[in-house]
N, C-alpha and C. Protein backbone atom coordinates (compact mmCIF):
# COMPACT_ATOMS: atom_id res chain seq x y z
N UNK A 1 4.92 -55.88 -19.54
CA UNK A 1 5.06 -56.47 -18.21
C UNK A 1 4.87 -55.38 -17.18
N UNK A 2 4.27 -55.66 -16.08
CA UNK A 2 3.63 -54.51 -14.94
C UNK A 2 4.89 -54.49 -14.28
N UNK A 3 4.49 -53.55 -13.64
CA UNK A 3 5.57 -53.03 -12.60
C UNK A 3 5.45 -54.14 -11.34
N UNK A 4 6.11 -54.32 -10.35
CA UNK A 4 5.77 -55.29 -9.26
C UNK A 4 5.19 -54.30 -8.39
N UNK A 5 3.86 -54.94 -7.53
CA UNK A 5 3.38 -53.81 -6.63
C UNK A 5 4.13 -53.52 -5.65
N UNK A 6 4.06 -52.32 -4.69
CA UNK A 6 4.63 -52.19 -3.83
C UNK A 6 3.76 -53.11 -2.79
N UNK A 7 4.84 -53.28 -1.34
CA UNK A 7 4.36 -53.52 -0.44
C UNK A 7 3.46 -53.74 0.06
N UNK A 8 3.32 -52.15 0.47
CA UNK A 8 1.79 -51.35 0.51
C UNK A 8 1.41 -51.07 -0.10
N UNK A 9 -0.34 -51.09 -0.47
CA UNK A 9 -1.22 -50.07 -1.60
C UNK A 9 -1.13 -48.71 -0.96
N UNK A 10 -1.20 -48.17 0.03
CA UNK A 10 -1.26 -46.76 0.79
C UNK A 10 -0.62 -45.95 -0.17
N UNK A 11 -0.88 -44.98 -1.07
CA UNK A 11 -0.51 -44.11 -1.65
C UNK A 11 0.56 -43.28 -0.53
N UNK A 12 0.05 -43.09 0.75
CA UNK A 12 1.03 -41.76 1.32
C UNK A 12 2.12 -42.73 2.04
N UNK A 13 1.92 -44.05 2.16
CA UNK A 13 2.92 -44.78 2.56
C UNK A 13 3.89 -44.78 1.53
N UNK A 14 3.92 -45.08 0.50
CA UNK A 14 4.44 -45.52 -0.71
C UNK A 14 5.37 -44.11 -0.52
N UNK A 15 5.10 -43.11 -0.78
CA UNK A 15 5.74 -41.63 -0.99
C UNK A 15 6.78 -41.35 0.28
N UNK A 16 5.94 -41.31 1.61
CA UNK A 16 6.96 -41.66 2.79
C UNK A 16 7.87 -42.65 2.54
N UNK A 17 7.93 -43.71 1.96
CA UNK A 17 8.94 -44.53 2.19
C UNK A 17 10.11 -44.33 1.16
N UNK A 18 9.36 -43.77 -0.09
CA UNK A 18 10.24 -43.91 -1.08
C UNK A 18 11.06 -42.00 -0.78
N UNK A 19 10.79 -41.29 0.42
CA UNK A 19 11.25 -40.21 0.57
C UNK A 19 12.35 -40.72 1.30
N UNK A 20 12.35 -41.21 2.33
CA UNK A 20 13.15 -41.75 3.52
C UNK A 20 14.22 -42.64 2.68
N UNK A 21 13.72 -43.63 2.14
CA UNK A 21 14.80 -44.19 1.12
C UNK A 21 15.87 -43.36 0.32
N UNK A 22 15.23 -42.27 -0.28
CA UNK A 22 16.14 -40.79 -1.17
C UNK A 22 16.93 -40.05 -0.32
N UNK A 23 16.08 -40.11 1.15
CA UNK A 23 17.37 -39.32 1.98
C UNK A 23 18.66 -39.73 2.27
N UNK A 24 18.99 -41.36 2.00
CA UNK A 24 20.46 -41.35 1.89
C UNK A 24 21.21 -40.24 1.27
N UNK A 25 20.48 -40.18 0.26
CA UNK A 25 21.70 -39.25 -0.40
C UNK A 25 22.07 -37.88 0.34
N UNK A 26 21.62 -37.89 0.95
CA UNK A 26 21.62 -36.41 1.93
C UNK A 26 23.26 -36.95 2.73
N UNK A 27 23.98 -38.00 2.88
CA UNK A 27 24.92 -38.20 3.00
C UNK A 27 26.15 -38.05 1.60
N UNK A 28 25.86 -37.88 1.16
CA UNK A 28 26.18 -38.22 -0.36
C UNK A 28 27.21 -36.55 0.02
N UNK A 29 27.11 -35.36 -0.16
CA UNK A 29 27.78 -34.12 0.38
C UNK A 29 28.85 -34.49 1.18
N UNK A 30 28.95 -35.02 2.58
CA UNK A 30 29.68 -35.88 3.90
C UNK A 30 30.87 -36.20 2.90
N UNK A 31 30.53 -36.92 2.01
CA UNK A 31 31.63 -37.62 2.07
C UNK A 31 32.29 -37.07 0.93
N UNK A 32 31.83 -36.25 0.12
CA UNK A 32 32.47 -35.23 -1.51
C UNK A 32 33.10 -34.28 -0.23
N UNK A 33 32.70 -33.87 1.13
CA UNK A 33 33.38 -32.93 1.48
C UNK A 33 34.70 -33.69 2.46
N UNK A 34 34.40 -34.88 2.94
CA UNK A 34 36.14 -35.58 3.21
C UNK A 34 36.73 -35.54 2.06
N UNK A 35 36.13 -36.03 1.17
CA UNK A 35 37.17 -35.56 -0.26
C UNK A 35 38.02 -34.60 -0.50
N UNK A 36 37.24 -33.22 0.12
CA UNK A 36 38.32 -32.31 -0.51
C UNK A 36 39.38 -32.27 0.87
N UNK A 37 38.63 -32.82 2.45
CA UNK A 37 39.76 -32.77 3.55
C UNK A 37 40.95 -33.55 3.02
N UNK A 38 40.61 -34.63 1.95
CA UNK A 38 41.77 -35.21 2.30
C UNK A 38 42.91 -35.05 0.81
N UNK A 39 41.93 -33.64 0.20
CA UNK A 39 43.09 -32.95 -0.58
C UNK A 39 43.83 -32.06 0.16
N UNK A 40 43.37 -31.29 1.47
CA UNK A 40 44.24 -30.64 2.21
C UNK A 40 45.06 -31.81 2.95
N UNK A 41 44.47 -32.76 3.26
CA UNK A 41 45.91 -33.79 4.12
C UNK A 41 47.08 -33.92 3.03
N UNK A 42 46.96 -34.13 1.75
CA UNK A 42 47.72 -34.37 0.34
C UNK A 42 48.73 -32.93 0.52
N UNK A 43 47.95 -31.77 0.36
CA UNK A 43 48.79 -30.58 0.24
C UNK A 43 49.81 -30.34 1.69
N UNK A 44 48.88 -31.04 2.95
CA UNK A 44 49.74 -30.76 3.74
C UNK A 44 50.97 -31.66 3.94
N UNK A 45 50.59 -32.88 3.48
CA UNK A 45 52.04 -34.37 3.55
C UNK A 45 53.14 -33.13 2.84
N UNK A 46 52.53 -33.07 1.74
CA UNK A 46 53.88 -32.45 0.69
C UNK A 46 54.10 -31.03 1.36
N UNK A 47 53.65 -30.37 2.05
CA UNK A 47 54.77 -29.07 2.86
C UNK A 47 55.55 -29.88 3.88
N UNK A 48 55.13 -31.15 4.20
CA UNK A 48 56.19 -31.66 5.51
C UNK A 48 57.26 -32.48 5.04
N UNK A 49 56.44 -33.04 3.67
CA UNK A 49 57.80 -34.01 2.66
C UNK A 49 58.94 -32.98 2.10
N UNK A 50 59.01 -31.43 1.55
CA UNK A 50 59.60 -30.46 1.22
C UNK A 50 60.16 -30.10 2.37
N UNK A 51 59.69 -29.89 3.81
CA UNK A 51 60.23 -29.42 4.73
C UNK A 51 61.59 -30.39 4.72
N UNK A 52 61.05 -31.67 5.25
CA UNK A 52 62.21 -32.79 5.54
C UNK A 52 63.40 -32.95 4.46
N UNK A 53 62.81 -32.83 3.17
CA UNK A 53 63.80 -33.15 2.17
C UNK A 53 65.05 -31.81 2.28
N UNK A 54 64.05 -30.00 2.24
CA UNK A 54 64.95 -29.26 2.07
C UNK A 54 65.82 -28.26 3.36
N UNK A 55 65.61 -28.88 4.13
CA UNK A 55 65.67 -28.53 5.54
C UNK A 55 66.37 -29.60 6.61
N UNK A 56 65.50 -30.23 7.05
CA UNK A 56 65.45 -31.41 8.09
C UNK A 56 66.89 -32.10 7.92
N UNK A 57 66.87 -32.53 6.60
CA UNK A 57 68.13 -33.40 5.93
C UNK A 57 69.34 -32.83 6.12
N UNK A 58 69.55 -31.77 6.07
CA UNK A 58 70.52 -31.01 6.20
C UNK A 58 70.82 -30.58 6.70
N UNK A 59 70.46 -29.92 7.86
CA UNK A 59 70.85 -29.36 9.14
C UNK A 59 70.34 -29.46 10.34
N UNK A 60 69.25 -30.77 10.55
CA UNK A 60 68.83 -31.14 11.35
C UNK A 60 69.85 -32.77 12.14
N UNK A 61 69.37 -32.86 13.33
CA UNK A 61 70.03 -34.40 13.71
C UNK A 61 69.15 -35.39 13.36
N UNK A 62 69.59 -36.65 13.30
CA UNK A 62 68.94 -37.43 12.88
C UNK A 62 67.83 -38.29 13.42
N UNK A 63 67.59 -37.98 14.94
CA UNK A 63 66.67 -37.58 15.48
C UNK A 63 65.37 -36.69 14.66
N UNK A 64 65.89 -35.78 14.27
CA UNK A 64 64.79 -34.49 13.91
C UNK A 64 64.06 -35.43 12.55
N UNK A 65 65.13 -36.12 11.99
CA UNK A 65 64.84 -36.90 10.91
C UNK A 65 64.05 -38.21 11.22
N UNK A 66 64.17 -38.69 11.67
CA UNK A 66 63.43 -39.98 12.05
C UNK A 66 61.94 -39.40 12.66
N UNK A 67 61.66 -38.07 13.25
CA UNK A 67 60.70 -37.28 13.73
C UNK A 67 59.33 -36.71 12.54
N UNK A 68 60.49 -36.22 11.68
CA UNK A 68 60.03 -35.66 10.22
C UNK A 68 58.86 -37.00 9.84
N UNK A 69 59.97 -38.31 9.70
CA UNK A 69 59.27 -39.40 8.97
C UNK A 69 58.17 -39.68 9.32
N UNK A 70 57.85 -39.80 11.05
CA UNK A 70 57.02 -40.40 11.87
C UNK A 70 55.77 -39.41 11.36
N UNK A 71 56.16 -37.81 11.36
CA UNK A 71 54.86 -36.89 10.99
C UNK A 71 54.57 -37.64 9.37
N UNK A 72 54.99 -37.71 8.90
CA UNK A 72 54.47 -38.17 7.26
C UNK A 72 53.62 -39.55 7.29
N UNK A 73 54.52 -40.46 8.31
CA UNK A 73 53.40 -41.58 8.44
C UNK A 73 52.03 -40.99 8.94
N UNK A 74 52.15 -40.13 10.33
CA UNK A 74 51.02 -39.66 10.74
C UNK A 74 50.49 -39.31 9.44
N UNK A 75 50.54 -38.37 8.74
CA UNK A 75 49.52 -38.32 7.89
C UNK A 75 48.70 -38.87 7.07
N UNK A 76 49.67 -39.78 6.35
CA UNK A 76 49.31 -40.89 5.55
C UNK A 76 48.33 -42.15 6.17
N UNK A 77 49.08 -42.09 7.47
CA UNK A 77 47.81 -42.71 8.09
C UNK A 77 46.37 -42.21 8.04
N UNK A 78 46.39 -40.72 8.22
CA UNK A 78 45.16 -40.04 8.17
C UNK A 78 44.49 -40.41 6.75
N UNK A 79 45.41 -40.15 6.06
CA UNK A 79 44.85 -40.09 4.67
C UNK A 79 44.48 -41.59 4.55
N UNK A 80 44.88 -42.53 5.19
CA UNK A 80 44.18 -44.06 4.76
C UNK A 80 43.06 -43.73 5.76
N UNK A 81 42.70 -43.24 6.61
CA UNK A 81 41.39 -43.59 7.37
C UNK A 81 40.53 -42.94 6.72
N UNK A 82 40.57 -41.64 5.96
CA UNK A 82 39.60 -40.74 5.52
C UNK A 82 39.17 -41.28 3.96
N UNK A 83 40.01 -42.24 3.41
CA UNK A 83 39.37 -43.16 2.81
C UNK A 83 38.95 -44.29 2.53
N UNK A 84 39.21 -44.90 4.16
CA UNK A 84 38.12 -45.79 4.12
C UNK A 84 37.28 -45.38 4.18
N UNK A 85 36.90 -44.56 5.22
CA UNK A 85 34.92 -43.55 5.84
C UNK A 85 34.67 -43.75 4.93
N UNK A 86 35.44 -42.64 3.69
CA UNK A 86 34.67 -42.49 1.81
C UNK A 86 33.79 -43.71 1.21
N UNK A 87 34.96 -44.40 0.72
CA UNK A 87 34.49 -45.72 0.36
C UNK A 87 33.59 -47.01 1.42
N UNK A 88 33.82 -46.68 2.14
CA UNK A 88 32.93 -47.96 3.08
C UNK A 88 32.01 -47.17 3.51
N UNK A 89 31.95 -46.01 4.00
CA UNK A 89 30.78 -45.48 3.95
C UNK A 89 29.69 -45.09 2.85
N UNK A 90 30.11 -44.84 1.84
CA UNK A 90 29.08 -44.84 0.90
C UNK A 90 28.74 -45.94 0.67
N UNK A 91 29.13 -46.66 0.42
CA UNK A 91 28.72 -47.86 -0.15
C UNK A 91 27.87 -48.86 1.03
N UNK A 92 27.88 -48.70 2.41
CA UNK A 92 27.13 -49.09 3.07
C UNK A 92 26.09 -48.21 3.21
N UNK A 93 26.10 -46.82 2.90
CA UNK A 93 24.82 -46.09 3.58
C UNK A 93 24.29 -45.26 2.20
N UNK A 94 24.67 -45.40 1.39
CA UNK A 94 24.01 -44.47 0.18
C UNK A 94 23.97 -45.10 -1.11
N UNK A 95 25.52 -45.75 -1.65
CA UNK A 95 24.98 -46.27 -3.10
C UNK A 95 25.92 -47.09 -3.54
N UNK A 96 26.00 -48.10 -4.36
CA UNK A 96 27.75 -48.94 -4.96
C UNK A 96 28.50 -47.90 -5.72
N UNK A 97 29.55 -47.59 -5.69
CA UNK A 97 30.28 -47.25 -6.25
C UNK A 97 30.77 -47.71 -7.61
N UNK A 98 29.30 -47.53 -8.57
CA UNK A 98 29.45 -48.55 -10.01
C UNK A 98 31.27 -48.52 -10.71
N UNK A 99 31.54 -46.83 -11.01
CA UNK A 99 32.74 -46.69 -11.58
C UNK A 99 33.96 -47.70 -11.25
N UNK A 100 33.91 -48.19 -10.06
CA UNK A 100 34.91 -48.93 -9.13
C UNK A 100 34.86 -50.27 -10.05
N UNK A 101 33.19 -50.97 -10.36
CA UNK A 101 33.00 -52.43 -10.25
C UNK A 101 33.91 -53.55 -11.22
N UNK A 102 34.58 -52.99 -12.14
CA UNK A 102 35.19 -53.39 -13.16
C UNK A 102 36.38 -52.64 -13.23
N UNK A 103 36.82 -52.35 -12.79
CA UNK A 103 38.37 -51.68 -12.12
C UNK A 103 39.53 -52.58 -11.81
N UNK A 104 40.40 -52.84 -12.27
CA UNK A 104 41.30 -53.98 -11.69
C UNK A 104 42.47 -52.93 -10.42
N UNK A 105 42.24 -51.75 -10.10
CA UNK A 105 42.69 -51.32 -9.43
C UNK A 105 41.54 -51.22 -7.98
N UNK A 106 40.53 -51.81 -8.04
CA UNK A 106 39.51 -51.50 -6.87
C UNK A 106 39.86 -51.90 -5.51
N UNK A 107 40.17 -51.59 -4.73
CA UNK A 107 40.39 -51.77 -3.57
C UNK A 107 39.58 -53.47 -3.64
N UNK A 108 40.58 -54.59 -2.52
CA UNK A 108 39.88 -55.69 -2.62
C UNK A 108 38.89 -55.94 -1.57
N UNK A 109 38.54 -54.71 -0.66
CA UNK A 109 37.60 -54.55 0.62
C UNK A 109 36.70 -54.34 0.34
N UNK A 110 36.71 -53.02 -0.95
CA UNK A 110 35.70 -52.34 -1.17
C UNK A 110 34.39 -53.70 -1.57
N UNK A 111 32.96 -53.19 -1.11
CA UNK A 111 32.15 -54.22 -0.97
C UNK A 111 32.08 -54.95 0.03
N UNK A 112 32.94 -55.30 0.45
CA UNK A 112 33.19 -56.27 1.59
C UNK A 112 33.30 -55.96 2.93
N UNK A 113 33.60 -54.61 3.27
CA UNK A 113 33.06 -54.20 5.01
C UNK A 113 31.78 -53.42 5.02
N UNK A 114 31.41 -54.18 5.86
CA UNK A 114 29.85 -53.33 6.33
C UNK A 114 30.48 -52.79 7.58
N UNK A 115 29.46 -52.25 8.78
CA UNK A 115 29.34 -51.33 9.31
C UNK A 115 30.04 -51.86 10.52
N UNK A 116 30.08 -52.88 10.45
CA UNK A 116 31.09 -53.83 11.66
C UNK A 116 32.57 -53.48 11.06
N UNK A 117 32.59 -53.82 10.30
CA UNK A 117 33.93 -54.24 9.86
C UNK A 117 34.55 -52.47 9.63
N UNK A 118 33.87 -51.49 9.80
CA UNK A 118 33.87 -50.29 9.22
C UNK A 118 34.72 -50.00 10.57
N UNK A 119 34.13 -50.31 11.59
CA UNK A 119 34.06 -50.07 12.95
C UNK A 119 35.59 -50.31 13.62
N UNK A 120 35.85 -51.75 13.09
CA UNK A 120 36.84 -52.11 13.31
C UNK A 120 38.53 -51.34 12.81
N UNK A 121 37.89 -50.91 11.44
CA UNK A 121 39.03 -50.62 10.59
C UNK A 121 39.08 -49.17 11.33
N UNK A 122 38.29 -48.39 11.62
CA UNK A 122 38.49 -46.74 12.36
C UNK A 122 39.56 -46.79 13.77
N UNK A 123 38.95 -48.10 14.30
CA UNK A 123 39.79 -47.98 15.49
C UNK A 123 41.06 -48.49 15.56
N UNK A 124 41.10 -49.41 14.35
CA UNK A 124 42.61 -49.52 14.26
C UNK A 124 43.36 -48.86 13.78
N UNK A 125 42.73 -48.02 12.98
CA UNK A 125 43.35 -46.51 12.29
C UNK A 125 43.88 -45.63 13.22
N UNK A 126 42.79 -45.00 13.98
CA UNK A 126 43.22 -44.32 15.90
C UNK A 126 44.27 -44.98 16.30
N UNK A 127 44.36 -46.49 16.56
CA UNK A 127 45.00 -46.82 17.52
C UNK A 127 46.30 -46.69 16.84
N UNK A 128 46.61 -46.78 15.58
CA UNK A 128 47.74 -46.29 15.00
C UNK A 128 48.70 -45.59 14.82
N UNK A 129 47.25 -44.46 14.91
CA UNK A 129 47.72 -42.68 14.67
C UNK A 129 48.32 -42.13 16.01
N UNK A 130 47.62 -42.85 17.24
CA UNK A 130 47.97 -42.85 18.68
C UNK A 130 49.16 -43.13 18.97
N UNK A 131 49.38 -44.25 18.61
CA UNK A 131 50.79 -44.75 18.44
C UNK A 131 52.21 -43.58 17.83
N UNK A 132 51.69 -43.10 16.74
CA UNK A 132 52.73 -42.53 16.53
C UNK A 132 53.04 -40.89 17.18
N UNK A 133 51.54 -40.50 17.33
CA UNK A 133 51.75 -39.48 18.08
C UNK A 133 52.59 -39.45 19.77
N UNK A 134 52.62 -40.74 20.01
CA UNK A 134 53.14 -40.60 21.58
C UNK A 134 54.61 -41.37 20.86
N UNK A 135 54.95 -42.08 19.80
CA UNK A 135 56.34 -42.07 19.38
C UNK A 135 56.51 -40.65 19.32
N UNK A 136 56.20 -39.75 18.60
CA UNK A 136 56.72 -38.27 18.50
C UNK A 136 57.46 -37.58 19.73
N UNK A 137 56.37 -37.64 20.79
CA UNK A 137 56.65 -37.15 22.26
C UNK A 137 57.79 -37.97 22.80
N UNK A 138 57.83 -38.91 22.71
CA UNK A 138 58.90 -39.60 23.74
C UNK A 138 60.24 -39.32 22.75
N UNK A 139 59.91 -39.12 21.43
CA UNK A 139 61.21 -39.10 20.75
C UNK A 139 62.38 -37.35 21.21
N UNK A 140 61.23 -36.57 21.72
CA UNK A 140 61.47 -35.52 22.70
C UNK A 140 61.14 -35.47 23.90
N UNK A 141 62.40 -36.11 24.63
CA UNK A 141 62.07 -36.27 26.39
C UNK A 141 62.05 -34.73 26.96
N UNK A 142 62.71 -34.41 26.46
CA UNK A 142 62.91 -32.41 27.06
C UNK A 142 61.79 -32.20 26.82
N UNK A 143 60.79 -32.04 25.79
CA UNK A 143 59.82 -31.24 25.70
C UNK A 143 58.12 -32.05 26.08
N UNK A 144 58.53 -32.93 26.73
CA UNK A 144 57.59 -33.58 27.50
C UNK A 144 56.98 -33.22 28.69
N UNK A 145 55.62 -32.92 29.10
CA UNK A 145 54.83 -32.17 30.08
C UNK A 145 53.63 -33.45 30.67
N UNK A 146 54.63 -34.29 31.69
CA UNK A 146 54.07 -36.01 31.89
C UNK A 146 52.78 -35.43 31.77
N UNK A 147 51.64 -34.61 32.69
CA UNK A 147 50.32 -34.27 32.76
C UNK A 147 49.57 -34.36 31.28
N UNK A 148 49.89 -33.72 30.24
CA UNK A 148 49.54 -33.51 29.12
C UNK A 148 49.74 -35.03 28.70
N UNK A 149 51.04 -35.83 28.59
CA UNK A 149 51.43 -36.99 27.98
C UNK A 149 50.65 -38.05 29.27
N UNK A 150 50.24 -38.28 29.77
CA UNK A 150 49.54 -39.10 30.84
C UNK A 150 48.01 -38.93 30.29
N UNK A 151 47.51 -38.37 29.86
CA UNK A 151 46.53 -37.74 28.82
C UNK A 151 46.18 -38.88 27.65
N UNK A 152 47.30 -38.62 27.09
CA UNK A 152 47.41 -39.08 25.58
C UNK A 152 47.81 -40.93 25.74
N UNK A 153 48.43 -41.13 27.22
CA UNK A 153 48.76 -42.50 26.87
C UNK A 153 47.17 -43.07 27.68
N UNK A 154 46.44 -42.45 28.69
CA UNK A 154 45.21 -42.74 28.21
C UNK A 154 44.46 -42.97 27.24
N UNK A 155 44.23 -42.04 26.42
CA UNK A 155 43.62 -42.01 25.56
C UNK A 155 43.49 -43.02 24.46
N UNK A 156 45.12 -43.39 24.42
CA UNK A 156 45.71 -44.32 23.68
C UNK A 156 44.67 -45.70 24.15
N UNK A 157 44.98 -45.89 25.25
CA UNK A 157 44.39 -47.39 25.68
C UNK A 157 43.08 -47.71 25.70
N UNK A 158 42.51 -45.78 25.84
CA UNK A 158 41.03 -46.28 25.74
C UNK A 158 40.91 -46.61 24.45
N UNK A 159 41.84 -46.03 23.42
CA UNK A 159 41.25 -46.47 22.09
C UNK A 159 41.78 -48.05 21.83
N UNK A 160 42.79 -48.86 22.35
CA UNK A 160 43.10 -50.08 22.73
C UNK A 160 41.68 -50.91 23.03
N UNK A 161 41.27 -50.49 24.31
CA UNK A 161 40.14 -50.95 24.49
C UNK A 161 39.46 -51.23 23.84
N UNK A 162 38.45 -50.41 23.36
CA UNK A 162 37.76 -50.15 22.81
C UNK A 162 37.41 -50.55 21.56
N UNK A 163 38.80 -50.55 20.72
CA UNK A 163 38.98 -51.85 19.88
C UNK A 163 38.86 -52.90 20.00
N UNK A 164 39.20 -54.07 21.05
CA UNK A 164 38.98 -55.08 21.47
C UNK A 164 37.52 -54.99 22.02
N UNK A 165 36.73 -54.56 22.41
CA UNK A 165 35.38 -54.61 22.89
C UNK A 165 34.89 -55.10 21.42
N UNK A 166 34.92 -53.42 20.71
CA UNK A 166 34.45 -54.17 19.19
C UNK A 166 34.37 -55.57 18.71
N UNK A 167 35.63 -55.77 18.90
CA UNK A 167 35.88 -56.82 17.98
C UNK A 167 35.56 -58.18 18.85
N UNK A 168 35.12 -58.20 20.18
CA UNK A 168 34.73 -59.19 21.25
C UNK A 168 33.02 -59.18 20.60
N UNK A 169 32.28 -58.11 20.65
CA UNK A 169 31.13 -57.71 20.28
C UNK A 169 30.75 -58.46 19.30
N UNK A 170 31.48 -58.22 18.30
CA UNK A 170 31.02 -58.34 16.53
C UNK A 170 31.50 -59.92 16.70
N UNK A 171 32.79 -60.53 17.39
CA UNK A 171 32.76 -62.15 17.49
C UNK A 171 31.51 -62.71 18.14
N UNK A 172 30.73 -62.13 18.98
CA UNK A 172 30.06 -62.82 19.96
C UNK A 172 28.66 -62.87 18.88
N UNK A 173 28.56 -61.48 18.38
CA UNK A 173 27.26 -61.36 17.44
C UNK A 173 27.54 -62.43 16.12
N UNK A 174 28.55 -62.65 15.39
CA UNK A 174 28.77 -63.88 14.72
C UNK A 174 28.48 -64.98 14.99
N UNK A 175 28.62 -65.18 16.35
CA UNK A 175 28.53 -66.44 16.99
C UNK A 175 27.22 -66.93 17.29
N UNK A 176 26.53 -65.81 17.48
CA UNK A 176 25.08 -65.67 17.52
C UNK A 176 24.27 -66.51 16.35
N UNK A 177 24.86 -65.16 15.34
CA UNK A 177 24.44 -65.63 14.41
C UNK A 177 24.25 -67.17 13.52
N UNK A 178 25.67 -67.36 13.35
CA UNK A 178 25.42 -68.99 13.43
C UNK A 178 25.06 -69.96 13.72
N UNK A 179 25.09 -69.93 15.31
CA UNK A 179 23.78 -70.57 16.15
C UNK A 179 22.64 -70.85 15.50
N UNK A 180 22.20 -69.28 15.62
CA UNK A 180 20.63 -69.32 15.45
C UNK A 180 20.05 -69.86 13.75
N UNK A 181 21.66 -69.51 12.78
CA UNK A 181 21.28 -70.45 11.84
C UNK A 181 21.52 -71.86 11.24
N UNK A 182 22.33 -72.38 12.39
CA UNK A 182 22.07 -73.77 12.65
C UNK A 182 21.02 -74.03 13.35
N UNK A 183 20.50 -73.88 14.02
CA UNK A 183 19.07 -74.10 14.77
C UNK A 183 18.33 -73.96 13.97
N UNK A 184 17.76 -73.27 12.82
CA UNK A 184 17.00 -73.08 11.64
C UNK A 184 17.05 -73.95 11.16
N UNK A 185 18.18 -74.02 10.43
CA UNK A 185 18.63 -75.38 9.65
C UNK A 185 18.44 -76.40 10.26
N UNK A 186 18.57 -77.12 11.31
CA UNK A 186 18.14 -78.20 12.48
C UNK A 186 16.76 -78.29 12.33
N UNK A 187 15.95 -77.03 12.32
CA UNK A 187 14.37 -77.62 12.74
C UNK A 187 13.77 -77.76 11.53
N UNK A 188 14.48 -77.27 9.98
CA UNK A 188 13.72 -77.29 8.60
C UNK A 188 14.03 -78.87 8.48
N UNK A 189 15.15 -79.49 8.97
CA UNK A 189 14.95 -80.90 8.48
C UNK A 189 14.89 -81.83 9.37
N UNK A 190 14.24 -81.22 10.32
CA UNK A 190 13.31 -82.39 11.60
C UNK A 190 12.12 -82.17 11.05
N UNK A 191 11.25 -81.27 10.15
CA UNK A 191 10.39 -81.12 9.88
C UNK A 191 10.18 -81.60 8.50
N UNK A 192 11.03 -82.16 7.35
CA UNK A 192 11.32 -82.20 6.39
C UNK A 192 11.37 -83.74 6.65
N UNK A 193 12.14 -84.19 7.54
CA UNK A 193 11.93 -85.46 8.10
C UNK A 193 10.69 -86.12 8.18
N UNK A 194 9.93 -85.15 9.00
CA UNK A 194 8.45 -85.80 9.37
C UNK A 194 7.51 -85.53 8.62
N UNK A 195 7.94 -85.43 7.90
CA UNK A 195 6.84 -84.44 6.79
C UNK A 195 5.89 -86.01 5.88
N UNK A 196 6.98 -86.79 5.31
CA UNK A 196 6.72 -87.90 4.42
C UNK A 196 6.01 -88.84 5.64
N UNK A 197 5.95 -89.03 7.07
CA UNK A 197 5.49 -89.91 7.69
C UNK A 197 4.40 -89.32 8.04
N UNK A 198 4.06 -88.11 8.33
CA UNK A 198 2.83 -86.99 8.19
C UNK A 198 1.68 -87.39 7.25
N UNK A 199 2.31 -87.69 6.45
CA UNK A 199 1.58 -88.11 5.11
C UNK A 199 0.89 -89.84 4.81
N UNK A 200 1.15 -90.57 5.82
CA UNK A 200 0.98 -91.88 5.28
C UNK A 200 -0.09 -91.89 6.09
């Protein structure tokens, strides 16, 4: 059995395309190297989980403690955003993640966000991490510098925003979408209709 032809017969087309196609993997590095960032986020949770346990607990107020916790969420938060990128990014821009496909531990997303949905999940990650970083600050009113913190609760909202734009965006482009494939669907069987009276 033959191969199926390409596309094009163009020999130098064929080679250009099938080069440009291989350069995904040129992302393929990107994301083995968040990998190892988010073995330093791992090493760093556990100097702040040791801090709190052998320190914080004990001679700190409980303030300092509820402070401790908030940094560990911060991280962990980090560490959930740096693997989504991993996983939703490869798998939208370079290759499936075969090892995963038969996994009863596979994430139930994985596969399932594309570059929208990728979009969405980053900024709710930010808007998270935002969150707890300005819990941190207010949890220390003394060491609050409003200029610097007037900053950050910006920042915060632009990432608020900005989220909601997204997600206004990607509803409106859905909406689109459906439309235009009900309208498809509408004119294949007005035509499907007339087709048999076409004929007589």
């Amino acid at each position: 059995m033959s191969a199926p032809e390409h596309p094009s017969g163009n020999p130098v087309t064929r080679v250009v395309e099938s080069m440009l196609f291989a350069s995904r993997w040129l992302l393929a590095p990107l994301y083995v190297g968040l990998v190892i960032g988010l073995v330093v986020i791992v090493v760093r949770f556990g100097f702040e989980l040791w801090h709190l346990v052998s320190v914080t607990a004990w001679v700190e107020e409980s303030s300092a403690i509820v402070l401790g916790v908030l940094a560990l969420l911060d991280i962990a938060l980090l560490g959930n955003l740096i693997l989504i990128v991993i996983f939703a990014g490869y798998e939208n821009f370079v290759s499936k993640i075969g090892a995963a496909e038969n996994s009863e531990d596979r994430p139930h997303w994985m596969g399932h966000v594309d570059f929208s949905g990728l979009k969405i999940k980053l900024i709710g990650s930010l808007v998270a991490i935002s969150v707890i970083e300005l819990l941190q600050d207010f949890m220390q009113p003394e060491d609050i510098k409003w200029q610097q913190e007037s900053w950050r609760i910006g920042l915060h909202l632009t990432f608020v925003i900005s989220g909601v734009l997204f997600a206004l965006m990607d509803w409106i482009a859905d909406k689109r979408k459906i439309a235009l494939d009900t309208h498809e669907h509408t004119l294949k069987a007005v035509a499907d209709l007339q087709a048999p009276s076409s004929e007589v």
